[in-house]
PDB file of N, CA and C in Angstrom:
ATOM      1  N   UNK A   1       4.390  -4.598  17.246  1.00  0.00           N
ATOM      2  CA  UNK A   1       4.211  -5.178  15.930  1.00  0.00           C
ATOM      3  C   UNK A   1       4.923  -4.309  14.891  1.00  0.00           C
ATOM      4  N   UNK A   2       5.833  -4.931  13.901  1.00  0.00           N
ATOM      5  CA  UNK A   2       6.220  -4.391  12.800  1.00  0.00           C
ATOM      6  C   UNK A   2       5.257  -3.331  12.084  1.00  0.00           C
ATOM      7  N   UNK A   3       5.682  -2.114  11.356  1.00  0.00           N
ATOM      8  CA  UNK A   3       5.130  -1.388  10.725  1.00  0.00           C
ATOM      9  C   UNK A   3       5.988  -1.401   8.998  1.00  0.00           C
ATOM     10  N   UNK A   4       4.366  -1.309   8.147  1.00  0.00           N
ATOM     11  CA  UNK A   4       5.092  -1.322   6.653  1.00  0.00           C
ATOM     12  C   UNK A   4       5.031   0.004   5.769  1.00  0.00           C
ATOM     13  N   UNK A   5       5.946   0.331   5.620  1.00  0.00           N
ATOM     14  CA  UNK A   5       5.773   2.122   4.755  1.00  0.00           C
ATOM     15  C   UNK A   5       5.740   0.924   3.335  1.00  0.00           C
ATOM     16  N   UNK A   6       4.266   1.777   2.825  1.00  0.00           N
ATOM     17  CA  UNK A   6       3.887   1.604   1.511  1.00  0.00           C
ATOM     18  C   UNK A   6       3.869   2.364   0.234  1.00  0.00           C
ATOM     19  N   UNK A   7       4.573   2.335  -0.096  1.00  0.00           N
ATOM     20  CA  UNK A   7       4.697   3.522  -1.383  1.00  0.00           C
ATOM     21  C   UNK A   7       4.060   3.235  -2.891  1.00  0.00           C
ATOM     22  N   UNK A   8       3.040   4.166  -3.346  1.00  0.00           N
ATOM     23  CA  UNK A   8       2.334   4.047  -4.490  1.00  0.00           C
ATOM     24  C   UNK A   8       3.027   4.665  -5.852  1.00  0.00           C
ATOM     25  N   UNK A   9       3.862   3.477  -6.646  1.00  0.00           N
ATOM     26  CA  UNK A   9       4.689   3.993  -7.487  1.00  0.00           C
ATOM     27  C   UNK A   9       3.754   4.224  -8.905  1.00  0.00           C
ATOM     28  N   UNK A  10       3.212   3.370  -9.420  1.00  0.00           N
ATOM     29  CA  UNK A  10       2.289   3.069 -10.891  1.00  0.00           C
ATOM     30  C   UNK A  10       0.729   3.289 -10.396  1.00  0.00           C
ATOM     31  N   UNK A  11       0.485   4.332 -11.703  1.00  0.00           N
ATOM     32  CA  UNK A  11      -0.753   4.265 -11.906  1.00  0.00           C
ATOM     33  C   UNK A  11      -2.053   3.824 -12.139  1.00  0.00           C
ATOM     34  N   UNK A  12      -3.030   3.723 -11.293  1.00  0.00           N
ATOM     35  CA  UNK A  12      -4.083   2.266 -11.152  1.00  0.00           C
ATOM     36  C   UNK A  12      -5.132   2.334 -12.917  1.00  0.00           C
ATOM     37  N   UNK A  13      -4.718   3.537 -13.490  1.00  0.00           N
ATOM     38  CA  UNK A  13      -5.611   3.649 -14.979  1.00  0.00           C
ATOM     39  C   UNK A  13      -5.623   2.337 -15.744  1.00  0.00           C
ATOM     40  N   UNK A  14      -6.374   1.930 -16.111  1.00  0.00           N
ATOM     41  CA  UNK A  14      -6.760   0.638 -17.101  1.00  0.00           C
ATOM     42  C   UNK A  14      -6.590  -0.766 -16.292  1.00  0.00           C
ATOM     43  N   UNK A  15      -6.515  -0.563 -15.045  1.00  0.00           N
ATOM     44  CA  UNK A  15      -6.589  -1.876 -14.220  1.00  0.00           C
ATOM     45  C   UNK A  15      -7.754  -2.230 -13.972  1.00  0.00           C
ATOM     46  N   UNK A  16      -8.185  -3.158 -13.294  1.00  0.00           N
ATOM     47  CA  UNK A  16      -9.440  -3.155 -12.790  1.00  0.00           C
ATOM     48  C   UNK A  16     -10.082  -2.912 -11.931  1.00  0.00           C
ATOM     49  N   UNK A  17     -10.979  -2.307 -11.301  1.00  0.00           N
ATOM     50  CA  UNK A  17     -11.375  -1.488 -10.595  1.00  0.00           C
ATOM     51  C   UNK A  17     -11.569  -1.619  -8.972  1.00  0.00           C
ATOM     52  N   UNK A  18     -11.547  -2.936  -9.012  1.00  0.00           N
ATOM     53  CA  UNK A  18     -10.899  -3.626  -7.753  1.00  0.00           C
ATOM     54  C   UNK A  18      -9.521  -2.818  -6.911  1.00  0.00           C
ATOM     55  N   UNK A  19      -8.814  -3.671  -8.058  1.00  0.00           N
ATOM     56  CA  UNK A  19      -7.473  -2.961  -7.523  1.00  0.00           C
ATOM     57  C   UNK A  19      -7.429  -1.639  -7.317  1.00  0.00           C
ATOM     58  N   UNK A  20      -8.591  -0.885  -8.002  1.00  0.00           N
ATOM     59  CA  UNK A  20      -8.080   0.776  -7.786  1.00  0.00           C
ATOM     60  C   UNK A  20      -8.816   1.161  -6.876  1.00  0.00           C
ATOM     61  N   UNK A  21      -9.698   0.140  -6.068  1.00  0.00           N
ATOM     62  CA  UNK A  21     -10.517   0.452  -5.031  1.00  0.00           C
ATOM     63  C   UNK A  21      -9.786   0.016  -3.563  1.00  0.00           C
ATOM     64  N   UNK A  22      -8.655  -1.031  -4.069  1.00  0.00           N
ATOM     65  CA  UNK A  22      -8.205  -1.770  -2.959  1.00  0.00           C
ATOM     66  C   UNK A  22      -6.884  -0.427  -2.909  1.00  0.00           C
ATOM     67  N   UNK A  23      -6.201   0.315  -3.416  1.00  0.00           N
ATOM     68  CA  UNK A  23      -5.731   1.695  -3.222  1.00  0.00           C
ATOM     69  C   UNK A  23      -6.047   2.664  -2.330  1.00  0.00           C
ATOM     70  N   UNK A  24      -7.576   3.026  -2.980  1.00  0.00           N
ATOM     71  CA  UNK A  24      -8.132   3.882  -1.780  1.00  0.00           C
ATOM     72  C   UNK A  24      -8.318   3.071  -0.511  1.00  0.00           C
ATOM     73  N   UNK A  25      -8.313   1.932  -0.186  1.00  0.00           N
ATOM     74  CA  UNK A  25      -8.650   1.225   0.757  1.00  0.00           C
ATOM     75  C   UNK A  25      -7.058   1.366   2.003  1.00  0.00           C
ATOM     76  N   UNK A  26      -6.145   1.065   1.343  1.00  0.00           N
ATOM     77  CA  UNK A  26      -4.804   1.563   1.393  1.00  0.00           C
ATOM     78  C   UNK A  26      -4.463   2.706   2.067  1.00  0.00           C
ATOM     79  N   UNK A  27      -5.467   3.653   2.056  1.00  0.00           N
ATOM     80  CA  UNK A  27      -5.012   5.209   2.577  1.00  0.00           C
ATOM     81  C   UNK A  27      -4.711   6.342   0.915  1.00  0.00           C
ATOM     82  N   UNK A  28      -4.367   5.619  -0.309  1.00  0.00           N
ATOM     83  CA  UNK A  28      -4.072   6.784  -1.266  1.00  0.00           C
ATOM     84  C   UNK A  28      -4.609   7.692  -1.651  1.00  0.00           C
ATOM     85  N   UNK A  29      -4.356   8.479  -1.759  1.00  0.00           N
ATOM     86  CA  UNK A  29      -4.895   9.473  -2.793  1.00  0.00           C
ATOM     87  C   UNK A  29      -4.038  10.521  -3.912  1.00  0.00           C
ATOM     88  N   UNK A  30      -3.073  10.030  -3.706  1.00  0.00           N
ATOM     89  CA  UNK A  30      -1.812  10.741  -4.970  1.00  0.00           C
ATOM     90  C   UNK A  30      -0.666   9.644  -5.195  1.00  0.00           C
ATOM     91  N   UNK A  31      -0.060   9.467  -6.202  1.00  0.00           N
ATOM     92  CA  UNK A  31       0.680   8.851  -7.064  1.00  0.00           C
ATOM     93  C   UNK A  31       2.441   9.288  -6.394  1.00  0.00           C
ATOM     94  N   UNK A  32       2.702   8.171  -5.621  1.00  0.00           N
ATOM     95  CA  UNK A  32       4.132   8.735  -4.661  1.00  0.00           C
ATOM     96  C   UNK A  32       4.000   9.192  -3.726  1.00  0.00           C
ATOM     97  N   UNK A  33       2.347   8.496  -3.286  1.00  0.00           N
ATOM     98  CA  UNK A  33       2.758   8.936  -1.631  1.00  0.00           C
ATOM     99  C   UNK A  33       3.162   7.749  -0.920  1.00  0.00           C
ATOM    100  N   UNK A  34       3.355   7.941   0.204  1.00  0.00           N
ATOM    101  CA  UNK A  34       3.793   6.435   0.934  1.00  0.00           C
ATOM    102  C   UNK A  34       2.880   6.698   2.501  1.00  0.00           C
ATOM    103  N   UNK A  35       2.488   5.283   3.151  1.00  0.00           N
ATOM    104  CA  UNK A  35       1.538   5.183   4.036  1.00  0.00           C
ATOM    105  C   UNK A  35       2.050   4.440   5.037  1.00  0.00           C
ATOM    106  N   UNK A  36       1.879   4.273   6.087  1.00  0.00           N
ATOM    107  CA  UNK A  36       2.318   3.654   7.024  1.00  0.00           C
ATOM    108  C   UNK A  36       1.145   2.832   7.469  1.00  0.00           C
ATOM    109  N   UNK A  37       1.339   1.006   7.770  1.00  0.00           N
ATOM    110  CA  UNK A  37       0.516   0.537   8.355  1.00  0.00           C
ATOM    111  C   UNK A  37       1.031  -0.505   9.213  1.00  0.00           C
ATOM    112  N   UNK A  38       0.344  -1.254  10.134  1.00  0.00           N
ATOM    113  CA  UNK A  38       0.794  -2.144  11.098  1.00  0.00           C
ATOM    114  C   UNK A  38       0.870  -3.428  10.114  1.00  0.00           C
ATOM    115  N   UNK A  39       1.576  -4.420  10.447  1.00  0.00           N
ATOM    116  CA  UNK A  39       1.470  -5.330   9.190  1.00  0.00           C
ATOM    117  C   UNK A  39       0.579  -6.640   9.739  1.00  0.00           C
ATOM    118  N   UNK A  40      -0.074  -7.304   9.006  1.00  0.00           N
ATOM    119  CA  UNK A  40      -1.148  -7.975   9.272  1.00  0.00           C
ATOM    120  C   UNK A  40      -1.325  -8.761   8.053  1.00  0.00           C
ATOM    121  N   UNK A  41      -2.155 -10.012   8.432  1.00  0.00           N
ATOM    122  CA  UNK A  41      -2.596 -10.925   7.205  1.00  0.00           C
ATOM    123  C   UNK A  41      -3.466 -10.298   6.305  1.00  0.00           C
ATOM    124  N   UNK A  42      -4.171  -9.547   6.591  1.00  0.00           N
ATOM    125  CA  UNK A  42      -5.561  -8.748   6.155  1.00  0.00           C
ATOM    126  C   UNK A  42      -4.621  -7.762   5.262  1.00  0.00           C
ATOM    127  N   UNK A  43      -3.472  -6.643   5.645  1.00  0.00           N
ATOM    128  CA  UNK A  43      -2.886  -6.078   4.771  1.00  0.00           C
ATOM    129  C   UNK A  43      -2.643  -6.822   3.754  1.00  0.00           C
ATOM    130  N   UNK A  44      -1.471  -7.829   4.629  1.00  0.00           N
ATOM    131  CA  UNK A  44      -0.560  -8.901   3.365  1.00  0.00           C
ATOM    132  C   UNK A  44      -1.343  -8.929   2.077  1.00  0.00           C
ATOM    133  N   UNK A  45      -2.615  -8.984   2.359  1.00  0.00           N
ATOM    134  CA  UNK A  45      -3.874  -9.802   0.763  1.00  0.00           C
ATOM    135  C   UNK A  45      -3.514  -8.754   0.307  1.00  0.00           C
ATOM    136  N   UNK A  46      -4.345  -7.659   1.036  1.00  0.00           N
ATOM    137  CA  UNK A  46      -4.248  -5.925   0.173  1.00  0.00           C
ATOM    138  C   UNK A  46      -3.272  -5.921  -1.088  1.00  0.00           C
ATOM    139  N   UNK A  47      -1.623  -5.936   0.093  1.00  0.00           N
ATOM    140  CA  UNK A  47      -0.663  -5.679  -0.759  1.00  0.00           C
ATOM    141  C   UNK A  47      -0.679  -6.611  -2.000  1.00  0.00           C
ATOM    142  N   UNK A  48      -0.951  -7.819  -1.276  1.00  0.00           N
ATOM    143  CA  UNK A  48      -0.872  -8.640  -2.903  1.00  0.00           C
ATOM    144  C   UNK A  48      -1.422  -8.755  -3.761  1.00  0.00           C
ATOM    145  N   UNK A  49      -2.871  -7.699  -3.499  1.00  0.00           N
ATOM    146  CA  UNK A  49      -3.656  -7.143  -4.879  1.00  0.00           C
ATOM    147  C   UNK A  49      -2.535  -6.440  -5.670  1.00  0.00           C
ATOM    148  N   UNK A  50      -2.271  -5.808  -5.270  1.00  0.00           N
ATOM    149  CA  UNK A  50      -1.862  -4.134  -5.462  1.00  0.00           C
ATOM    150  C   UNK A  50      -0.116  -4.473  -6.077  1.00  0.00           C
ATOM    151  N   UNK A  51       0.286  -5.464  -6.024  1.00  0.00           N
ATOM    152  CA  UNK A  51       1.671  -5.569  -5.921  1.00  0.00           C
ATOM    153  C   UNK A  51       2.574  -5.052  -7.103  1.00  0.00           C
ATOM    154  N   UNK A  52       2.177  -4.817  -8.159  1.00  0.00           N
ATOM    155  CA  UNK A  52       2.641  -4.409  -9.157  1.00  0.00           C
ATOM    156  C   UNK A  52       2.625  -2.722  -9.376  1.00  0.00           C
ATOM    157  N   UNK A  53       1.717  -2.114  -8.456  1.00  0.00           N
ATOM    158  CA  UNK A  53       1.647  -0.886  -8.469  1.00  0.00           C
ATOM    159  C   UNK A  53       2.179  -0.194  -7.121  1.00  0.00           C
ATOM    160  N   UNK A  54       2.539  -0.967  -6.004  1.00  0.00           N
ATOM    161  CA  UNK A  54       3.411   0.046  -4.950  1.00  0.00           C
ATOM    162  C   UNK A  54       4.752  -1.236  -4.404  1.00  0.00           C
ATOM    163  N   UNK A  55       5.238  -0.085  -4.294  1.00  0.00           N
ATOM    164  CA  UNK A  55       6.519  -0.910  -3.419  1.00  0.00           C
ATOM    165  C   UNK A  55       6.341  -0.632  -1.962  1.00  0.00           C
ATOM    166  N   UNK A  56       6.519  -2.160  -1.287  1.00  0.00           N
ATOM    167  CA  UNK A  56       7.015  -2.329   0.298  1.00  0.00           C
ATOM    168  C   UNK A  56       7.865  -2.508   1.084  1.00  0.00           C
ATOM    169  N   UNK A  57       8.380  -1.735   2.297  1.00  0.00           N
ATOM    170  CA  UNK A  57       9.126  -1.841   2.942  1.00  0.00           C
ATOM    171  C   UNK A  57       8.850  -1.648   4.552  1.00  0.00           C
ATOM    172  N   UNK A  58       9.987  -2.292   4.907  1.00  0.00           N
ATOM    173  CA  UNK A  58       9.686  -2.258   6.893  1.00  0.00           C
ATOM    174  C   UNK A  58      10.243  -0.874   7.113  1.00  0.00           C
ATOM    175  N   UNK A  59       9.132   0.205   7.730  1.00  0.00           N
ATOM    176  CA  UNK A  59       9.572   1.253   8.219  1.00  0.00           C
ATOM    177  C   UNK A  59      10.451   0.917   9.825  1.00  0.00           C
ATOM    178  N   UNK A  60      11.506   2.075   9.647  1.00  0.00           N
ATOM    179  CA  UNK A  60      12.537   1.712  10.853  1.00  0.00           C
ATOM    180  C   UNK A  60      12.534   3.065  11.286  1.00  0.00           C
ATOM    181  N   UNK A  61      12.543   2.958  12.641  1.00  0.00           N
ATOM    182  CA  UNK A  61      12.707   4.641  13.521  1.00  0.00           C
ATOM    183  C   UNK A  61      11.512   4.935  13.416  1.00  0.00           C
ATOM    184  N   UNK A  62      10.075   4.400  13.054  1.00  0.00           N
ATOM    185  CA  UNK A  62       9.065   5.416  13.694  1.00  0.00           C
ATOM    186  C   UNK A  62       8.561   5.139  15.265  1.00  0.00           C
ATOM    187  N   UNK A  63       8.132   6.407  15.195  1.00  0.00           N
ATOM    188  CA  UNK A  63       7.863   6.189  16.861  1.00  0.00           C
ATOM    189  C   UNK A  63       6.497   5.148  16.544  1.00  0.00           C
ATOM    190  N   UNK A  64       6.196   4.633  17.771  1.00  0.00           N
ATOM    191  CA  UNK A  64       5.035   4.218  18.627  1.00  0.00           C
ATOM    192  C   UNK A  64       3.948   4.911  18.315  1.00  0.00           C
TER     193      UNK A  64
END
């Protein structure tokens, strides 16, 4: 299965608290980190909380 490196560009301050919960849910805990996850419908939602505050991409070359 495809894997998605997620990178947390914008800051979750004055959003709603959802979204800054659906972050930590994410794996974050600092501003520019990036996460690796298997990609899934259940992510997909995640990300599309969140979409304005990280950028996504298909990680290539990680191992297994």
């Amino acid at each position: 299965m495809a894997k998605l490196r997620i990178t947390w560009v914008k800051s979750g301050v004055g959003y709603e608290r959802s979204q800054r919960r659906t972050l930590e849910t994410l794996g974050f805990h600092r501003l520019n980190q990036s996460v690796l996850h298997e990609d899934s419908r259940a992510l997909r939602g995640m990300i599309n909380k969140v979409r304005h505050l990280v950028t996504v991409e298909k990680a290539i070359g990680q191992p297994e």
